[in-house]
Protein backbone atom coordinates (compact mmCIF):
# COMPACT_ATOMS: atom_id res chain seq x y z
CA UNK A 1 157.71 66.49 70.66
CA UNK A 2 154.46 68.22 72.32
CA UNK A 3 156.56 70.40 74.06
CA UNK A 4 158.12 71.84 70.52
CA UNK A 5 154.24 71.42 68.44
CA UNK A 6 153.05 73.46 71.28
CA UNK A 7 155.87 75.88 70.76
CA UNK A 8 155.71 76.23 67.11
CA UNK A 9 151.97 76.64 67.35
CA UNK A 10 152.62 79.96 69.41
CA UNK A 11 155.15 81.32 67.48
CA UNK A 12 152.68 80.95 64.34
CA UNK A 13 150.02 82.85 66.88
CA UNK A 14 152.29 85.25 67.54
CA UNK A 15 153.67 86.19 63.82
CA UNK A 16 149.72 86.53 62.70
CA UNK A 17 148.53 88.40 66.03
CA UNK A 18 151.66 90.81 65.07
CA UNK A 19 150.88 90.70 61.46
CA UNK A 20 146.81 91.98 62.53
CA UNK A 21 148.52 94.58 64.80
CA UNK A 22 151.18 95.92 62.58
CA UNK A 23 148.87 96.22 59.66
CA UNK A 24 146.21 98.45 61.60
CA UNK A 25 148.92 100.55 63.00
CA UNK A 26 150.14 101.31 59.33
CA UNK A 27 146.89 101.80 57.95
CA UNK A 28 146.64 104.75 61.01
CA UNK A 29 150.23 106.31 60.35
CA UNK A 30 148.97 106.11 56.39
CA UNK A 31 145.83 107.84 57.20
CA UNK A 32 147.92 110.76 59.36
CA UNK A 33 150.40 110.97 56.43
CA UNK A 34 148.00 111.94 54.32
CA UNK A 35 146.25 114.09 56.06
CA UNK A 36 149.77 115.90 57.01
CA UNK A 37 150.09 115.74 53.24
CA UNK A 38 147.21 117.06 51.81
CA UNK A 39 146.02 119.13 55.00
CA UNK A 40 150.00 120.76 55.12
CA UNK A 41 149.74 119.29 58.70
CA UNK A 42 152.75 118.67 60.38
CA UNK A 43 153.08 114.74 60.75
CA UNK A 44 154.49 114.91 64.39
CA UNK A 45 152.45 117.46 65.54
CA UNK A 46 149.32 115.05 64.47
CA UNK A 47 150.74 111.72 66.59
CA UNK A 48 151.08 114.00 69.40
CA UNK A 49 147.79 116.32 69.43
CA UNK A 50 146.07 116.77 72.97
CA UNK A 51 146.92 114.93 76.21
CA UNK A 52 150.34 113.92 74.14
CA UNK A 53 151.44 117.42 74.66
CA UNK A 54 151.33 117.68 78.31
CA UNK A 55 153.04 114.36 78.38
CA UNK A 56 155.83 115.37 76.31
CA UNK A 57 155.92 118.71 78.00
CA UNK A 58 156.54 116.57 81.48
CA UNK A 59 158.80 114.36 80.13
CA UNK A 60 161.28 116.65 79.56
CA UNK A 61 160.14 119.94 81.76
CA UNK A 62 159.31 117.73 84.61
CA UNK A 63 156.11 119.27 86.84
CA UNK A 64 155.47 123.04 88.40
CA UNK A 65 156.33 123.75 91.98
CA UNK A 66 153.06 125.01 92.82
CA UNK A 67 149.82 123.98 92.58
CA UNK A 68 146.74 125.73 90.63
CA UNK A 69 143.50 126.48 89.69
CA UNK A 70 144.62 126.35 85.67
CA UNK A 71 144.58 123.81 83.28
CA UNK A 72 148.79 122.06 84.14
CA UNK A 73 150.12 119.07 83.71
CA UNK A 74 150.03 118.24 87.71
CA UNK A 75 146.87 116.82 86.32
CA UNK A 76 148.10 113.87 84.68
CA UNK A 77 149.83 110.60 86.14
CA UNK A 78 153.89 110.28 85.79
CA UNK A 79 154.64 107.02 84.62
CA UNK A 80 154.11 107.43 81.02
CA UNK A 81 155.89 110.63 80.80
CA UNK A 82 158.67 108.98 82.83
CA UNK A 83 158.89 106.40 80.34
CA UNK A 84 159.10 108.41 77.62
CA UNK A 85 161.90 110.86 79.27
CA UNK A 86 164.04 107.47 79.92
CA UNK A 87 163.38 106.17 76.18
CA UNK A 88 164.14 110.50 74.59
CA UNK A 89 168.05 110.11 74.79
CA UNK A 90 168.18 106.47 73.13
CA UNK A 91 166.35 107.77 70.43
CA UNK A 92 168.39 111.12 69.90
CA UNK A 93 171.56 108.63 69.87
CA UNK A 94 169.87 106.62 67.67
CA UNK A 95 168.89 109.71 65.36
CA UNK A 96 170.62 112.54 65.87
CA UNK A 97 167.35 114.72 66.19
CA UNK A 98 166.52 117.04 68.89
CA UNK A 99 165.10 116.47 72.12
CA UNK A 100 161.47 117.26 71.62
CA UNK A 101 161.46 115.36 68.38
CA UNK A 102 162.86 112.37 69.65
CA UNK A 103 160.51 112.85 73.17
CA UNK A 104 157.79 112.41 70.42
CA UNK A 105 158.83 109.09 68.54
CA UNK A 106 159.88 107.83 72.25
CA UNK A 107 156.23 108.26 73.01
CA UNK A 108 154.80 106.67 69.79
CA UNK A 109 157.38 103.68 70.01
CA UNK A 110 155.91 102.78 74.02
CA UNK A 111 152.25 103.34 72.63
CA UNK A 112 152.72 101.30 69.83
CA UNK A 113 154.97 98.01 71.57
CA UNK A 114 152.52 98.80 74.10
CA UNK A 115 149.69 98.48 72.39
CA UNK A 116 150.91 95.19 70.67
CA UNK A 117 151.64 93.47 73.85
CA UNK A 118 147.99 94.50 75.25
CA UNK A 119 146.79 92.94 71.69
CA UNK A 120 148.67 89.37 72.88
CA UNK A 121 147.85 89.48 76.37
CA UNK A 122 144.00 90.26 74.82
CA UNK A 123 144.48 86.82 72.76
CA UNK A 124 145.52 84.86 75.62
CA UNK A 125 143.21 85.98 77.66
CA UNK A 126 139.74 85.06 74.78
CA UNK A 127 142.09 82.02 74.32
CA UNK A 128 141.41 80.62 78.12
CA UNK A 129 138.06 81.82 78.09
CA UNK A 130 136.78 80.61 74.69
CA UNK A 131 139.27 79.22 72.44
CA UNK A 132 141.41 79.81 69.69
CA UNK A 133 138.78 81.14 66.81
CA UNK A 134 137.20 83.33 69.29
CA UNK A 135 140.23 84.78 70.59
CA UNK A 136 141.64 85.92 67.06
CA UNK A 137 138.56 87.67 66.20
CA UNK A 138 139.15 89.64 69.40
CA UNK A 139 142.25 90.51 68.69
CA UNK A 140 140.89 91.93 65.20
CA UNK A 141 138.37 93.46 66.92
CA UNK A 142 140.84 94.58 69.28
CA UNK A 143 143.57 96.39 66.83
CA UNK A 144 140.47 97.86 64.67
CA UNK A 145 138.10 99.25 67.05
CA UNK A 146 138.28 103.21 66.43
CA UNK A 147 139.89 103.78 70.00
CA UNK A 148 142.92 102.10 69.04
CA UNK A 149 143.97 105.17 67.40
CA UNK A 150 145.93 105.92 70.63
CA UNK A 151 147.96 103.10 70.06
CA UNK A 152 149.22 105.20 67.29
CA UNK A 153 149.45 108.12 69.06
CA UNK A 154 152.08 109.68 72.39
CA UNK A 155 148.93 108.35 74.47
CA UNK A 156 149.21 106.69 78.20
CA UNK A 157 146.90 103.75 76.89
CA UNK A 158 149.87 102.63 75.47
CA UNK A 159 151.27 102.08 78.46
CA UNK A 160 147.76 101.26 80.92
CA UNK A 161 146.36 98.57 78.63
CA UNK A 162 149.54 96.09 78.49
CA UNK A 163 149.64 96.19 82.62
CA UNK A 164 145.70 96.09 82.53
CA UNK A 165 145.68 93.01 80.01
CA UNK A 166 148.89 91.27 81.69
CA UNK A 167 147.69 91.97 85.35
CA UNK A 168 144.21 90.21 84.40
CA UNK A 169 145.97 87.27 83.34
CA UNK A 170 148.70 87.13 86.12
CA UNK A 171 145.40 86.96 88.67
CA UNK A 172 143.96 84.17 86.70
CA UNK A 173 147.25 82.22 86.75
CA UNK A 174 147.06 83.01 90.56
CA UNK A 175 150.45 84.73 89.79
CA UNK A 176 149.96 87.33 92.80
CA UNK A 177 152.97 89.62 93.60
CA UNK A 178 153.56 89.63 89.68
CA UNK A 179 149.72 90.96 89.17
CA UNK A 180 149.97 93.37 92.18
CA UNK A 181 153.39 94.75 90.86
CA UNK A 182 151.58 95.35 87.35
CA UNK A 183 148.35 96.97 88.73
CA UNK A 184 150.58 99.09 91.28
CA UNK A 185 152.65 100.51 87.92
CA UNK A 186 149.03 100.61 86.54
CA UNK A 187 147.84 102.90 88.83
CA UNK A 188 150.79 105.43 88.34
CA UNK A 189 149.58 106.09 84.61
CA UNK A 190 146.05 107.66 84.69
CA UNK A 191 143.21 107.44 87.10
CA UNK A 192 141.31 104.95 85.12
CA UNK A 193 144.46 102.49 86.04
CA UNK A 194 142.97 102.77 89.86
CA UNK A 195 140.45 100.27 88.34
CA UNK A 196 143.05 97.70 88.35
CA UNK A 197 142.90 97.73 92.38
CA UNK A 198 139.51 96.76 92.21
CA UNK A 199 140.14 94.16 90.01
CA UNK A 200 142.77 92.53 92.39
CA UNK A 201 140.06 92.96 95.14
CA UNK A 202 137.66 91.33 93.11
CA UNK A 203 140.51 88.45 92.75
CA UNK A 204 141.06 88.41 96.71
CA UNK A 205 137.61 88.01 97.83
CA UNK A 206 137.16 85.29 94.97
CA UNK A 207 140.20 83.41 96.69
CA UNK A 208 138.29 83.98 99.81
CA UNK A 209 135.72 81.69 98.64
CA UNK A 210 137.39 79.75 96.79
CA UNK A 211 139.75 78.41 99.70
CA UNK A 212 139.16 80.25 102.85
CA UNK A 213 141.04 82.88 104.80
CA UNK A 214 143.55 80.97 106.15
CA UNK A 215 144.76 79.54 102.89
CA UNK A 216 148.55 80.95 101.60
CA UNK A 217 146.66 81.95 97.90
CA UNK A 218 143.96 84.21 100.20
CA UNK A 219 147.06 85.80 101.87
CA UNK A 220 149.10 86.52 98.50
CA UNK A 221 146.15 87.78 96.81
CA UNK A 222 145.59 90.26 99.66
CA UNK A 223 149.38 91.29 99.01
CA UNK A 224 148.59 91.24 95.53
CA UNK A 225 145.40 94.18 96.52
CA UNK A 226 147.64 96.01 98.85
CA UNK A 227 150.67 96.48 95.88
CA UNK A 228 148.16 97.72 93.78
CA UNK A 229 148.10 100.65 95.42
CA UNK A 230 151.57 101.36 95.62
CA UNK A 231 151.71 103.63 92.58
CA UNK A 232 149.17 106.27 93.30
CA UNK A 233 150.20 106.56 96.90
CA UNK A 234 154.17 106.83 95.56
CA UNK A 235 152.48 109.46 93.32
CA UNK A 236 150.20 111.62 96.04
CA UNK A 237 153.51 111.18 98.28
CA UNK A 238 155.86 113.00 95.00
CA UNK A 239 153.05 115.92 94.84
CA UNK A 240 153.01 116.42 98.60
CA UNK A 241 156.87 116.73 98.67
CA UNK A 242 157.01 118.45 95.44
CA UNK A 243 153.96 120.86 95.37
CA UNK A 244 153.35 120.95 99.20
CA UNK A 245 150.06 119.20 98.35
CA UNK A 246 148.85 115.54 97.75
CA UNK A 247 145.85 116.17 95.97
CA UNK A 248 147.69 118.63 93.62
CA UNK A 249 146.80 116.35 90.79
CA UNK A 250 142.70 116.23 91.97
CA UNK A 251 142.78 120.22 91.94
CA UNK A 252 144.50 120.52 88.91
CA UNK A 253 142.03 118.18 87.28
CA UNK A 254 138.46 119.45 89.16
CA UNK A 255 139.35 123.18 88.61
CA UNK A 256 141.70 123.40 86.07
CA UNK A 257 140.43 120.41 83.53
CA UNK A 258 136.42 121.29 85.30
CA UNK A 259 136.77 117.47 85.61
CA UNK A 260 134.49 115.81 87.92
CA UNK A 261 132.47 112.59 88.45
CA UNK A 262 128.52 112.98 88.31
CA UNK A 263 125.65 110.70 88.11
CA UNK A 264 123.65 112.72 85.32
CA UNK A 265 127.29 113.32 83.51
CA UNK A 266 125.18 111.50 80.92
CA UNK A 267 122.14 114.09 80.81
CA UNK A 268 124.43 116.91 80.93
CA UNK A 269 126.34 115.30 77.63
CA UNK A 270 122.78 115.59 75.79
CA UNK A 271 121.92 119.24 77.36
CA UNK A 272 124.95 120.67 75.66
CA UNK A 273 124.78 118.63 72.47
CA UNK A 274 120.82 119.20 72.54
CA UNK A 275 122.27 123.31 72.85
CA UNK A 276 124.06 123.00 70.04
CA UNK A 277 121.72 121.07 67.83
CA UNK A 278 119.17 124.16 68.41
CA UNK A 279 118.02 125.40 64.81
CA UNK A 280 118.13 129.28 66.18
CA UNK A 281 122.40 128.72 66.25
CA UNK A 282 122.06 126.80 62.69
CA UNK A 283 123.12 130.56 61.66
CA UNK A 284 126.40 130.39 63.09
CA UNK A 285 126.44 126.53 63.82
CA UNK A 286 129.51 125.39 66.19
CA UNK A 287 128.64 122.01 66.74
CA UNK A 288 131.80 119.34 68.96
CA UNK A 289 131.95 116.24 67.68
CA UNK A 290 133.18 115.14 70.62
CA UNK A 291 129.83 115.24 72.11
CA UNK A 292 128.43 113.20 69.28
CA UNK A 293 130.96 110.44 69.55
CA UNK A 294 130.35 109.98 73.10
CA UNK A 295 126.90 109.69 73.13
CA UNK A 296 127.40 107.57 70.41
CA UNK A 297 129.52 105.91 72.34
CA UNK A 298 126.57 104.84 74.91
CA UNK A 299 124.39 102.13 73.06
CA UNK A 300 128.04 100.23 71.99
CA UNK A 301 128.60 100.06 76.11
CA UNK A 302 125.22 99.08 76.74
CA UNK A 303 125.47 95.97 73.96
CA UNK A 304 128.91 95.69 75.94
CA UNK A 305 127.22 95.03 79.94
CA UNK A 306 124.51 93.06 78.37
CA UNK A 307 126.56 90.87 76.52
CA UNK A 308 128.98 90.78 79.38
CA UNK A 309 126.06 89.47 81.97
CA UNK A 310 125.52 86.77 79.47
CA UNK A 311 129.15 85.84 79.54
CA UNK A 312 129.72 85.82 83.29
CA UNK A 313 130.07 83.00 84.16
CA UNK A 314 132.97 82.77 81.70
CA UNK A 315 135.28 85.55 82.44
CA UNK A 316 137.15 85.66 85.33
CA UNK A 317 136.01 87.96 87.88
CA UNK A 318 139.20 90.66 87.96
CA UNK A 319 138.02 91.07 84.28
CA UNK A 320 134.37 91.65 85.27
CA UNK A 321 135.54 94.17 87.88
CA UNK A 322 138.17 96.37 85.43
CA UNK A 323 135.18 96.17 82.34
CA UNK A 324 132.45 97.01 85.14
CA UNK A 325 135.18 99.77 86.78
CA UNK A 326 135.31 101.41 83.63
CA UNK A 327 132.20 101.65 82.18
CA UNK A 328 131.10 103.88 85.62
CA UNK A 329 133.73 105.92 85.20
CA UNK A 330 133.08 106.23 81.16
CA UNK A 331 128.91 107.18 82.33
CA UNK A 332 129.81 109.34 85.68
CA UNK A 333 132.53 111.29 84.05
CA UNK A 334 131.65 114.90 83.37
CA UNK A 335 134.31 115.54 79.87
CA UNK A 336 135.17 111.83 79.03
CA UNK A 337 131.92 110.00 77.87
CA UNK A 338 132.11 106.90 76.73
CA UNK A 339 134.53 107.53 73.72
CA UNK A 340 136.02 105.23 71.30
CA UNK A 341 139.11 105.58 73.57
CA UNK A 342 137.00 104.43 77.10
CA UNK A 343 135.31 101.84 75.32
CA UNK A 344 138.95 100.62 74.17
CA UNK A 345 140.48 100.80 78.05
CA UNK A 346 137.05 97.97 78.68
CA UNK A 347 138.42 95.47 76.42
CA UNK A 348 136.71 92.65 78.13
CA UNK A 349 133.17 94.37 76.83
CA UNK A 350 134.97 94.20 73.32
CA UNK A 351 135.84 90.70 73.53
CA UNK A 352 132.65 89.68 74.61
CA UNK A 353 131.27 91.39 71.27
CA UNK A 354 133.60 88.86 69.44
CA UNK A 355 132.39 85.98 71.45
CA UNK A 356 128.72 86.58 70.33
CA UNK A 357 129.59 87.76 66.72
CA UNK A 358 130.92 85.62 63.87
CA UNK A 359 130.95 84.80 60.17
CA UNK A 360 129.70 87.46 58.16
CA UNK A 361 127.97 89.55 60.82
CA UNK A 362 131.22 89.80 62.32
CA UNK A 363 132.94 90.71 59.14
CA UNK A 364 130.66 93.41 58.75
CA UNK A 365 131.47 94.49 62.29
CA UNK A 366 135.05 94.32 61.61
CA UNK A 367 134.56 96.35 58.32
CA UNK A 368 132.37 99.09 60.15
CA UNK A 369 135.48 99.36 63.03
CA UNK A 370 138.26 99.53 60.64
CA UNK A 371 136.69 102.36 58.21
CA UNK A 372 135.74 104.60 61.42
CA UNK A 373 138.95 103.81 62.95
CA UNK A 374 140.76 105.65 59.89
CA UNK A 375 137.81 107.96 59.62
CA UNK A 376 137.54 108.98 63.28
CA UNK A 377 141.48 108.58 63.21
CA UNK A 378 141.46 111.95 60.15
CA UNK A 379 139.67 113.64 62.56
CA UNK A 380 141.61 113.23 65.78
CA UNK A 381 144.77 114.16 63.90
CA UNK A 382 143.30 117.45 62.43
CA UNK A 383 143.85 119.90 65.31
CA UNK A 384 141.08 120.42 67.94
CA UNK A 385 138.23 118.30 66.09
CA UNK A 386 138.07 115.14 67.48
CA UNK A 387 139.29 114.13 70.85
CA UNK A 388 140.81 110.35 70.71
């Protein structure tokens, strides 16, 4: 009898967490319909605007031979465009379209049943930590926040949050080889999944503690560390092979994408916005919101550390690792500032906000995310605006 009230009460979790996610996502696709509408946009091209294009174009071109000083796709990670080339001939079965049509709904299918399991592994994760009322407002905060736009979109989020989400939890279940498995796939979809082997350190040297070095959890959580490394080096050992290179993908982004980490990536964000702000250019004003958004992007991360420190002692510590992982890259990196979309790949920092927000404040919050989420979401699918 427990057994099946504990059952039915998940199911019931599960229908409204995938009511919440569905209706986002179709607010999003309404949002890009319209604009396709009334801006004579074309729809697909919208879903699959900047980095969805390179993936595409590996997907089903593969990578070049050679590596290069210009901007190529050697400078993104293969497992999303792998999954979308093995999903592309279901769906041209399935629809009789062409190939790079049906490479593009292949991508926004695995971002968006992506996205939705990240959204459940996001509840069950608030659910340990907190309980069940705090854990549904983070997954509305989750499913509204302005970076889930990529969930929407041929994005590798898609793909790097449900491992991210499901790896954390496998580590707090002490469910080792399953979380090392996850964060090895992790790190095979975009440098910011290389995170994820800090968070199964993190994990290990907790066990340490926790019940010495000689204990059997100590050892599998050190196996759990070492598989999370297995899909970058699988990756750098492809490019070597392939290219004659391993660090094709590290040239390709440093000199084609002029990618790089810096400590003052920060200051150099408000130089160049600072620049363009200057009232001799308002004559000719050329102004990127890009630059706007991500240093708009900085006070919302700093609310997210603070409220994190106050919440330490509540998370587990793989989940203070990825959250802390992120946010340095999301401050050191010299083009991706802390964006809607980095702010997104923390989750944890969201979740936090929902722990320390209720009632009507966080209705308002929720309101405020949802309207720039379809504002911000206009933008992004209105060709070179607004990066996601």
């Amino acid at each position: 009898m427990l057994t099946a009230r504990i059952s039915a009460n998940a199911r019931r979790e599960l229908i409204w967490i995938t009511a919440i996610y569905v209706t986002a996502r179709l607010g999003v696709l309404l949002v890009a319909y319209l604009n396709g509408t009334f801006g004579h946009h074309d729809i697909q091209g919208e879903l699959v605007h900047w980095d969805g294009v390179w993936y595409r174009a590996i997907a089903d071109h593969g990578y070049p031979r050679h590596v290069s000083d210009r901007q190529t796709n050697l400078g993104f990670f293969p497992l999303f465009p792998i999954t979308i080339w093995a999903v592309t001939p279901v769906v041209e079965i399935l629809t009789a379209h062409g190939r790079v049509w049906s490479a593009t709904i292949a991508g926004l299918l695995i971002s968006g049943v992506g996205g939705w399991i990240a959204t459940v592994f996001v509840y069950r994760l608030a659910n340990s930590w907190w309980g069940r009322e705090t854990a549904r407002r983070a997954v509305v905060l989750f499913v509204v926040f302005p970076g889930a736009v990529v969930f929407s979109m041929v994005y590798s989020e898609g793909l790097l949050l449900p491992l991210a989400a499901a790896c954390l939890w496998a580590l707090q279940q002490r469910r080792w080889r399953s979380a090392g498995v996850l964060a090895g796939f992790g790190t095979a979809v975009q440098p910011a999944g290389l995170v994820l082997a800090l968070a199964c350190l993190a994990a290990a040297v907790d066990e340490l503690r926790r019940s010495g070095w000689r204990s059997r959890n100590f050892r599998e959580s050190v196996l759990a560390t070492v598989l999370s490394g297995t899909g970058i080096l699988a990756f750098l050992g492809f490019l070597w092979a392939w290219t004659g290179s391993p660090f094709a993908t590290y040239i390709a982004q440093h000199r084609g994408w002029d990618e790089k980490t810096d400590p003052l990536a920060l200051v150099h964000l408000t130089t160049r916005l600072a620049n363009e702000l200057d009232p001799a250019h308002f004559d000719h004003p050329v102004i990127n919101p890009n630059l706007i958004v991500g240093l708009l992007g900085v006070p919302v991360l700093v609310l997210m550390l603070v409220l994190l420190w106050r919440s330490r002692r509540e998370l587990s510590r793989p989940a203070l690792a990825w959250t802390l992982g992120i946010a340095f890259l999301a401050v050191t990196s010299e083009y991706v500032p802390p964006n809607p979309r980095l702010l997104l790949t923390a989750f944890p920092g969201l979740m936090v906000i929902a722990r320390w927000c209720s009632g009507r404040r966080f209705a308002v919050v929720v309101a405020g995310n949802a309207f720039l989420l379809l504002l911000l979401g206009a933008m992004t699918f209105t060709a070179h605006i607004l990066r996601p």
